[in-house]
Protein backbone atom coordinates (compact mmCIF):
# COMPACT_ATOMS: atom_id res chain seq x y z
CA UNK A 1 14.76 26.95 27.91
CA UNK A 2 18.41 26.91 27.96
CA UNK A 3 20.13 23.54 27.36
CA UNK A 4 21.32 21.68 30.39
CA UNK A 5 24.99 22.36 31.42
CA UNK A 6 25.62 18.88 33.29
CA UNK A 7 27.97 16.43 31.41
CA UNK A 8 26.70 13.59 33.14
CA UNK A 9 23.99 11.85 33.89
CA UNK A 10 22.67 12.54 37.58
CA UNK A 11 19.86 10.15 39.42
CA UNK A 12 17.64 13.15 39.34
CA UNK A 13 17.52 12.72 35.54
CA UNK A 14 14.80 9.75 36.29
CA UNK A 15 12.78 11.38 38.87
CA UNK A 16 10.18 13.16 36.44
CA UNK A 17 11.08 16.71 37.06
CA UNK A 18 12.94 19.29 35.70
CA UNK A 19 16.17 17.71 34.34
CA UNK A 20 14.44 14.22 32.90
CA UNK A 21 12.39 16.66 30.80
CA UNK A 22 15.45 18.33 29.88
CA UNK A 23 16.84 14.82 29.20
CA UNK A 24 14.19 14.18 27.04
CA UNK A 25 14.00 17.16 25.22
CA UNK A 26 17.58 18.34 24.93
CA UNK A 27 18.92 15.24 24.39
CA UNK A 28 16.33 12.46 23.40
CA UNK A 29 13.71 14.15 20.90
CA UNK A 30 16.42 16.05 19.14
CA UNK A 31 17.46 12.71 17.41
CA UNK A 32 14.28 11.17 16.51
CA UNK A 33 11.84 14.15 14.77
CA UNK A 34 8.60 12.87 13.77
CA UNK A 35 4.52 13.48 14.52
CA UNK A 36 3.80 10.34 16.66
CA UNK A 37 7.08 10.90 18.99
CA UNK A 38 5.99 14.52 19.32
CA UNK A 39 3.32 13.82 21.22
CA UNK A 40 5.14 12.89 24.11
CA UNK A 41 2.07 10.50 24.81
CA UNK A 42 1.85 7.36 26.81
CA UNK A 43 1.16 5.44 24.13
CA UNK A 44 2.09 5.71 20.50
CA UNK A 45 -0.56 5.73 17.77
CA UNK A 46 0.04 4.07 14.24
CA UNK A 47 -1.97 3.74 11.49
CA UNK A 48 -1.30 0.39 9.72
CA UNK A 49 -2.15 -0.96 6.44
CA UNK A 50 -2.17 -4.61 7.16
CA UNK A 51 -4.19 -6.73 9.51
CA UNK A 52 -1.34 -8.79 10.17
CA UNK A 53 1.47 -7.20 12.26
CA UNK A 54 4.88 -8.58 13.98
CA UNK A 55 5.74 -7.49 16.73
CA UNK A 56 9.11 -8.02 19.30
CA UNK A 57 11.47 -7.30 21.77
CA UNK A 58 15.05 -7.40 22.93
CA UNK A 59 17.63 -5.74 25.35
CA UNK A 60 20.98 -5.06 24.44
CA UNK A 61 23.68 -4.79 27.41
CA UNK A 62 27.19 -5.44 25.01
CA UNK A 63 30.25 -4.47 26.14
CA UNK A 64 31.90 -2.36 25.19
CA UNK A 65 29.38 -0.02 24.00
CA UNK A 66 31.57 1.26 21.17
CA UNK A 67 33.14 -1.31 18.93
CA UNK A 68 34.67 -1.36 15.17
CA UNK A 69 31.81 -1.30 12.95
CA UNK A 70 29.27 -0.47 15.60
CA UNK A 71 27.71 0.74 18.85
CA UNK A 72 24.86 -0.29 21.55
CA UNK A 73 22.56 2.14 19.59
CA UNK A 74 23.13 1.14 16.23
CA UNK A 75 22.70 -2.44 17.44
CA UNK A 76 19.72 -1.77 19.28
CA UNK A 77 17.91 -0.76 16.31
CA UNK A 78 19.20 -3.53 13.86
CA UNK A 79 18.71 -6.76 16.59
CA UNK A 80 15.00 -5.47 16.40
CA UNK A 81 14.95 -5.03 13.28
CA UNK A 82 16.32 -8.19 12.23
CA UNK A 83 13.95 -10.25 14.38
CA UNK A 84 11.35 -8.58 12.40
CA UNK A 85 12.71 -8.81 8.98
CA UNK A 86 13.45 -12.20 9.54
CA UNK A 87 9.90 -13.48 10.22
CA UNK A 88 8.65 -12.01 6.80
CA UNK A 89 7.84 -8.14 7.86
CA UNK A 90 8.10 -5.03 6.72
CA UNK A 91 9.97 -2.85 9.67
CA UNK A 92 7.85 0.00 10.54
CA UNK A 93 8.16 1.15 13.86
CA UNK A 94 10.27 0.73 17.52
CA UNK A 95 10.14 1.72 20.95
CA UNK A 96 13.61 2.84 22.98
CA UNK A 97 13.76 2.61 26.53
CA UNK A 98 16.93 3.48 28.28
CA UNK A 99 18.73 2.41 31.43
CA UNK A 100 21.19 5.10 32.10
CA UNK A 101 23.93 4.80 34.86
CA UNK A 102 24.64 7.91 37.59
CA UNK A 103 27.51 9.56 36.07
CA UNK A 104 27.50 7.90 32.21
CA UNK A 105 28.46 11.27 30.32
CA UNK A 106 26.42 13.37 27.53
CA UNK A 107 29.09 13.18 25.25
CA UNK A 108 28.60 9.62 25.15
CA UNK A 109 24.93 9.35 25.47
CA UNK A 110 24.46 11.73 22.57
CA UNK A 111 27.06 9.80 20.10
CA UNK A 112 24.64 6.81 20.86
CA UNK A 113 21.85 8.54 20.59
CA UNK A 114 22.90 9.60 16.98
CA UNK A 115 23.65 6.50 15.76
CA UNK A 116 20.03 5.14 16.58
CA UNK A 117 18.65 7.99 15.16
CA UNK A 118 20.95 6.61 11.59
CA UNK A 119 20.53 3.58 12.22
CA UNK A 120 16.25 4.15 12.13
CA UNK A 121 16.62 5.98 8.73
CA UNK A 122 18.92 3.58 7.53
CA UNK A 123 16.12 1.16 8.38
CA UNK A 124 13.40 3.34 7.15
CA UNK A 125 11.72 2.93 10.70
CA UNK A 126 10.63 5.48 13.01
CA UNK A 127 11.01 5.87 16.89
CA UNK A 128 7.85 6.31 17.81
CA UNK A 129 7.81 6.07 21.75
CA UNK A 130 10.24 5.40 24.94
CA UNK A 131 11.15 5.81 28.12
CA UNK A 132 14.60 6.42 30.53
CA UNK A 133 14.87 5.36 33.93
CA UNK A 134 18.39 6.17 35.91
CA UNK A 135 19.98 4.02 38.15
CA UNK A 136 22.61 3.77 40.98
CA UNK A 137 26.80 4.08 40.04
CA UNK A 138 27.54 0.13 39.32
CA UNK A 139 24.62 -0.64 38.70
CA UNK A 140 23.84 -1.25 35.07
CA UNK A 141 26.86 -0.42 33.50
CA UNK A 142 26.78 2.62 31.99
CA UNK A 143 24.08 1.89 29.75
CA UNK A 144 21.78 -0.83 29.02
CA UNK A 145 19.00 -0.30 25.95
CA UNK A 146 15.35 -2.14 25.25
CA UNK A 147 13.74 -1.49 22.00
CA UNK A 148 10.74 -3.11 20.95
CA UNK A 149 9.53 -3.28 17.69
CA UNK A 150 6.28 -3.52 15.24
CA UNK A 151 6.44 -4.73 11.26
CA UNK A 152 3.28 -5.39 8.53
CA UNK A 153 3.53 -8.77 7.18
CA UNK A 154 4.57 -9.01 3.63
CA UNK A 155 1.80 -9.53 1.46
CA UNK A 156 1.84 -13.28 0.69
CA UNK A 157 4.23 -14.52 2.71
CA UNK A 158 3.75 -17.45 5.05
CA UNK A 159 7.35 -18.69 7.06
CA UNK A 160 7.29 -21.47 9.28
CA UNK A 161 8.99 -24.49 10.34
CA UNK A 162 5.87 -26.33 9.56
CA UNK A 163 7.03 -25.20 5.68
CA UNK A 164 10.55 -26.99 5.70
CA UNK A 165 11.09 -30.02 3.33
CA UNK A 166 13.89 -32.79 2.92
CA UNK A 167 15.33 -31.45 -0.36
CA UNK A 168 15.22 -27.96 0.63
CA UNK A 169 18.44 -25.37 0.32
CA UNK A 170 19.94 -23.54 3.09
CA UNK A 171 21.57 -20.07 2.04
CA UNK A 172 23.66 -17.52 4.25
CA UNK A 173 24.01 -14.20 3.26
CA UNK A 174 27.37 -13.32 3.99
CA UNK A 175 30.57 -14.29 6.34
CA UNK A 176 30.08 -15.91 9.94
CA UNK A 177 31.40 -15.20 13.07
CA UNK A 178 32.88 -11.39 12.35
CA UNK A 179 30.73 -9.52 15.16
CA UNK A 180 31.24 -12.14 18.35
CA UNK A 181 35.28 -12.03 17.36
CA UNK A 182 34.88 -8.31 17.11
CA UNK A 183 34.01 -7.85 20.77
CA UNK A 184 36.09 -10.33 21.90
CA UNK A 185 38.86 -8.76 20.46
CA UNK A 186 38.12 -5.38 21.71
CA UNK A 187 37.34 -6.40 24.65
CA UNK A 188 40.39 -8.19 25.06
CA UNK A 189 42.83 -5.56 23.49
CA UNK A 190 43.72 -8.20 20.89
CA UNK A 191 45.29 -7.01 17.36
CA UNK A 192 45.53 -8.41 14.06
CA UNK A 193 46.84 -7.85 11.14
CA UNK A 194 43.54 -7.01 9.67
CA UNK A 195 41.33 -5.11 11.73
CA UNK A 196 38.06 -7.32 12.51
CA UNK A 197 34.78 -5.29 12.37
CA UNK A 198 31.13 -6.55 13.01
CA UNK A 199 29.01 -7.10 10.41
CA UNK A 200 26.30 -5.57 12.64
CA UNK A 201 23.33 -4.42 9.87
CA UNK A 202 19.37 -3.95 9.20
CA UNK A 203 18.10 -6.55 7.39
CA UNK A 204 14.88 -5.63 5.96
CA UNK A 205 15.72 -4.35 2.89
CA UNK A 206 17.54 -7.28 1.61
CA UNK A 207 15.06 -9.82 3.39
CA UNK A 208 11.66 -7.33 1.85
CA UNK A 209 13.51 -7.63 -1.81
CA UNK A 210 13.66 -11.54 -1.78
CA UNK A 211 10.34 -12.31 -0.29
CA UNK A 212 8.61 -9.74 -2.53
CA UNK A 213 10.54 -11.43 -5.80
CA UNK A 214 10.55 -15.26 -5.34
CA UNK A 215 7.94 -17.46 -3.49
CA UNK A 216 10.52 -19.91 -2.69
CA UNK A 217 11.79 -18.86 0.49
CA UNK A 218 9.78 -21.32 3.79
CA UNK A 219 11.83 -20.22 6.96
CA UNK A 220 14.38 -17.02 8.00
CA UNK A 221 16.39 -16.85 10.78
CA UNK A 222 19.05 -14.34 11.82
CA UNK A 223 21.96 -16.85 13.80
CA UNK A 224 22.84 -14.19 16.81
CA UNK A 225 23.74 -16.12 20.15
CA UNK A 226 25.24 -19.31 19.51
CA UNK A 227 25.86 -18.35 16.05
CA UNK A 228 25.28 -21.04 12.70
CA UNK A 229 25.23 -23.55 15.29
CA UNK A 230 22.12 -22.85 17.62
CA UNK A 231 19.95 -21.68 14.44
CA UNK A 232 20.63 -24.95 12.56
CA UNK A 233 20.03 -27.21 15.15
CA UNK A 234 16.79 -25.23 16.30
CA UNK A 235 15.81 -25.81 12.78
CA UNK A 236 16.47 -29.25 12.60
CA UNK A 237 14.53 -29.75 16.13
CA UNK A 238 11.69 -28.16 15.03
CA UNK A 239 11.32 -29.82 11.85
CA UNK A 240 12.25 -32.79 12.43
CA UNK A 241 14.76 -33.29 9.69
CA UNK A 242 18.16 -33.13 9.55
CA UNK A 243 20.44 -31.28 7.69
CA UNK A 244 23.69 -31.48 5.77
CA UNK A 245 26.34 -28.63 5.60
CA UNK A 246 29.40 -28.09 4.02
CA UNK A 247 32.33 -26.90 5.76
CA UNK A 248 34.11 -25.31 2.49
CA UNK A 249 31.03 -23.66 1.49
CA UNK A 250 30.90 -21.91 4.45
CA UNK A 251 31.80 -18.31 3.91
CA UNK A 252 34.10 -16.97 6.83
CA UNK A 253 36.30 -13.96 6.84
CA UNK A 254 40.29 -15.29 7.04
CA UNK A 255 40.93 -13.43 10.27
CA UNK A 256 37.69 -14.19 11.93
CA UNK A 257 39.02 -17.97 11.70
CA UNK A 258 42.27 -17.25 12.58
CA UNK A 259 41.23 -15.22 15.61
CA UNK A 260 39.07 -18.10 16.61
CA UNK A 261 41.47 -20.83 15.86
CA UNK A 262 43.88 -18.82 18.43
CA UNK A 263 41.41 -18.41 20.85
CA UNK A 264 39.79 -21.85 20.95
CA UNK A 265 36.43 -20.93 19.42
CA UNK A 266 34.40 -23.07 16.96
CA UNK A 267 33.47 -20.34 14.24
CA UNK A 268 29.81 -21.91 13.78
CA UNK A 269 28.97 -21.22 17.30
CA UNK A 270 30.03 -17.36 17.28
CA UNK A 271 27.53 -14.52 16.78
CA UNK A 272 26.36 -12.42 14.22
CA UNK A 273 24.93 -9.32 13.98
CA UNK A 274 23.69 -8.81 10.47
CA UNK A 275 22.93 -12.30 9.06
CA UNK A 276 20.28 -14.19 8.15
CA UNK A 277 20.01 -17.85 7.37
CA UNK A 278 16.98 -19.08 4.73
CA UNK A 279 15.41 -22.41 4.21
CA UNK A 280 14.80 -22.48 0.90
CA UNK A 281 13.02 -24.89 -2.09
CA UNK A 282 15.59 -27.00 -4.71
CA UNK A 283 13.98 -25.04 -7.50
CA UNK A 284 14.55 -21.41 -6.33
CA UNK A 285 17.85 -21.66 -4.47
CA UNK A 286 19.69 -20.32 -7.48
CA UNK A 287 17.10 -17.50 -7.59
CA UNK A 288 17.32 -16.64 -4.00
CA UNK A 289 20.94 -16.65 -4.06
CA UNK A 290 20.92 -14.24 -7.41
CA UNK A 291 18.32 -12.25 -5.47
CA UNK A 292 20.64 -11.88 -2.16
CA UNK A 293 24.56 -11.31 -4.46
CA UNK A 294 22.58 -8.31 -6.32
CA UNK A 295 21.91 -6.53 -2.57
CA UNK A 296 25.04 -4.82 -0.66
CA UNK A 297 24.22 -6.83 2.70
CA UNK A 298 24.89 -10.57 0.23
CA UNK A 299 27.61 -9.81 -1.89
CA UNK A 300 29.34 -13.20 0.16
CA UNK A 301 26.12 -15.35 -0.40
CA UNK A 302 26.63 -18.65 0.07
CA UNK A 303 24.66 -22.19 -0.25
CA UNK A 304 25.87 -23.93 2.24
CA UNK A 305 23.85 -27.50 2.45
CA UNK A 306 20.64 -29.00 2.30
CA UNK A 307 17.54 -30.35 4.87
CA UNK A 308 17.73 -34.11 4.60
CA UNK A 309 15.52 -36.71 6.08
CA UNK A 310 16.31 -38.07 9.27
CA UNK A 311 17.05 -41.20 9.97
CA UNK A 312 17.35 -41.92 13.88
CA UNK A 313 16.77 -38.59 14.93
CA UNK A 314 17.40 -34.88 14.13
CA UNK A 315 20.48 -33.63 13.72
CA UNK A 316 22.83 -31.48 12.07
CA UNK A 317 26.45 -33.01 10.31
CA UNK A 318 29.06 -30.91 8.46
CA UNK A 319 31.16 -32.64 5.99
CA UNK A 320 34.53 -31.08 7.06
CA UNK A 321 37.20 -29.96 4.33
CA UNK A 322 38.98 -33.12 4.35
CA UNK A 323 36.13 -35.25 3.74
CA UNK A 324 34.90 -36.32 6.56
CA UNK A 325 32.00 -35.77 8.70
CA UNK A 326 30.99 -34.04 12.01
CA UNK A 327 27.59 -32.99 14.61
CA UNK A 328 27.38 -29.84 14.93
CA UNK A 329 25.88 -29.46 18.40
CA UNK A 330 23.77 -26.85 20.09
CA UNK A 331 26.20 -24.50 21.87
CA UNK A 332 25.71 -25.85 25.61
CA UNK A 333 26.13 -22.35 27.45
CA UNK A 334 27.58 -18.65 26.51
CA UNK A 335 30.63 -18.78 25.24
CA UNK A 336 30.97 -14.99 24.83
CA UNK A 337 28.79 -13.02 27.32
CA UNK A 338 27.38 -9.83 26.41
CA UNK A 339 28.07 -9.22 22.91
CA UNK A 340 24.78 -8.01 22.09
């Protein structure tokens, strides 16, 4: 079968015939080569090891779909990824379902495409199963993505709010706030003297090395809409302590701030892409944050406060640079739409 000669997508790409299997075959399969995607079954079959599995899901509809240090694919697979990693998995498998707009061009698609299929081996995940479904001009903006995604609990592990103490740690892996300013900036056309990139990353293999080498580590979270901010506080809510941060501690990129000093943003509220925050115990934080500086993905480790006990009711404070102290307060709405 020759390959398809249309540069752009057509409705009749969804309809089941002739040119979605070309789709699929010319376009989709070529990126992702393995046994279970092969089968081009319903329903993908794994083998897994453990009786314990994670499992998730997430859309992705950012705009644009190209940014500096990034794209909707390679996003797609890392959000998933991340939710996974996060909750104490090994990564092992994802689903990608695509919503493709009338007339969103090949080029494009295939570039995206690509980067998933890098992304995945970055990841050490496979595709194993999917699905496209094409929709009217204006309608979903030239692309919109779902992947879903599977991961074997760690042997040993056991995360949970339930876990969190008054005494315990609180470590960040690297610089805040560089993927939401990213696509604000692009989106905006605004320039700096230092180009901002997102920090958009898989997780797992830094989040796998310091659960599988230190015991001390209760909760993970990776702060993605409403940034620092929203993952503190839904911390502190659900455990019923407080907690204590440091505003010099805080590891942020100098023109991330400055970009969000000029436009009016609160840095701690802005999203990341490849970040995780840990909760974890007085007597392994130096450990955990050894574990996380020897990994590419921590070189900018911080510790940046502690859990505290509460004393009218839950809440997170920042003790700002001068001395003096703030609430940090669940974002109340979006403050930048679509940026993952």
């Amino acid at each position: 079968m020759t390959k398809a000669k249309h540069d752009r997508i057509l409705l009749a790409h969804g309809g089941g015939g002739q040119l979605t299997d070309e789709l699929i075959r010319h376009h989709i399969l070529p990126n992702f080569k393995n046994d279970t995607l092969a089968e081009l079954a319903d329903s993908a079959k794994l083998n897994l090891n453990s009786k314990s599995v994670f499992f998730t899901t997430d859309s992705y509809v950012v705009k644009p779909l190209f940014f500096n240090g990034g794209d909707i694919g390679k996003l797609a697979v890392c959000g998933t990824v991340n939710d996974l990693a996060v909750a104490g998995s090994k990564p092992v498998a994802l689903s990608l379902s695509l919503i493709i707009e009338e007339g969103f061009d090949f080029e494009s698609l295939d570039k995206i495409l690509a980067s998933i299929s890098e992304a995945a081996r970055q990841n050490n995940v496979n595709i194993v199963t999917g699905d496209s479904k094409t929709v009217e001009t204006g309608a979903a903006d030239k692309i919109f993505i779902n992947t879903a995604g599977i991961g074997e609990k760690l042997p040993g592990v056991d995360l949970g709010f339930d876990k969190i103490a008054a005494g315990d740690k609180i470590i960040i892996n690297g610089t805040i706030g560089d993927h939401g300013m990213t696509i604000i900036s692009q989106r905006e056309g605004i320039k700096f003297e230092s180009p901002l990139q997102s920090d958009c990353a898989g997780l797992a293999g830094l989040t796998c090395q310091l659960l599988e080498n230190t015991k001390g580590v209760k909760f993970m979270r990776d702060p993605t809409r409403g940034g620092l901010a929203a993952t503190l506080n839904e911390i502190s809510k659900a455990s019923a302590l407080s907690i204590e941060i440091r505003e010099a501690d805080l590891p942020v990129n100098p023109t991330v701030q400055a970009a969000a000093d000029m436009l009016g943003f609160d840095v701690v509220t802005i999203a990341n892409e490849g970040k995780f925050v840990a909760i974890v115990s007085p007597e392994s934080a130096d450990e955990c944050f050894n574990i996380c500086k020897s990994h590419p993905l921590g070189k900018k480790t911080a510790i940046i406060g502690e859990v505290v006990q509460t004393r009218d009711m839950p809440m997170v404070e920042m003790t700002t640079k001068i001395g003096g102290k703030r609430i940090v307060q669940m974002p109340y709405g979006r403050q930048l739409p679509r940026i993952c």
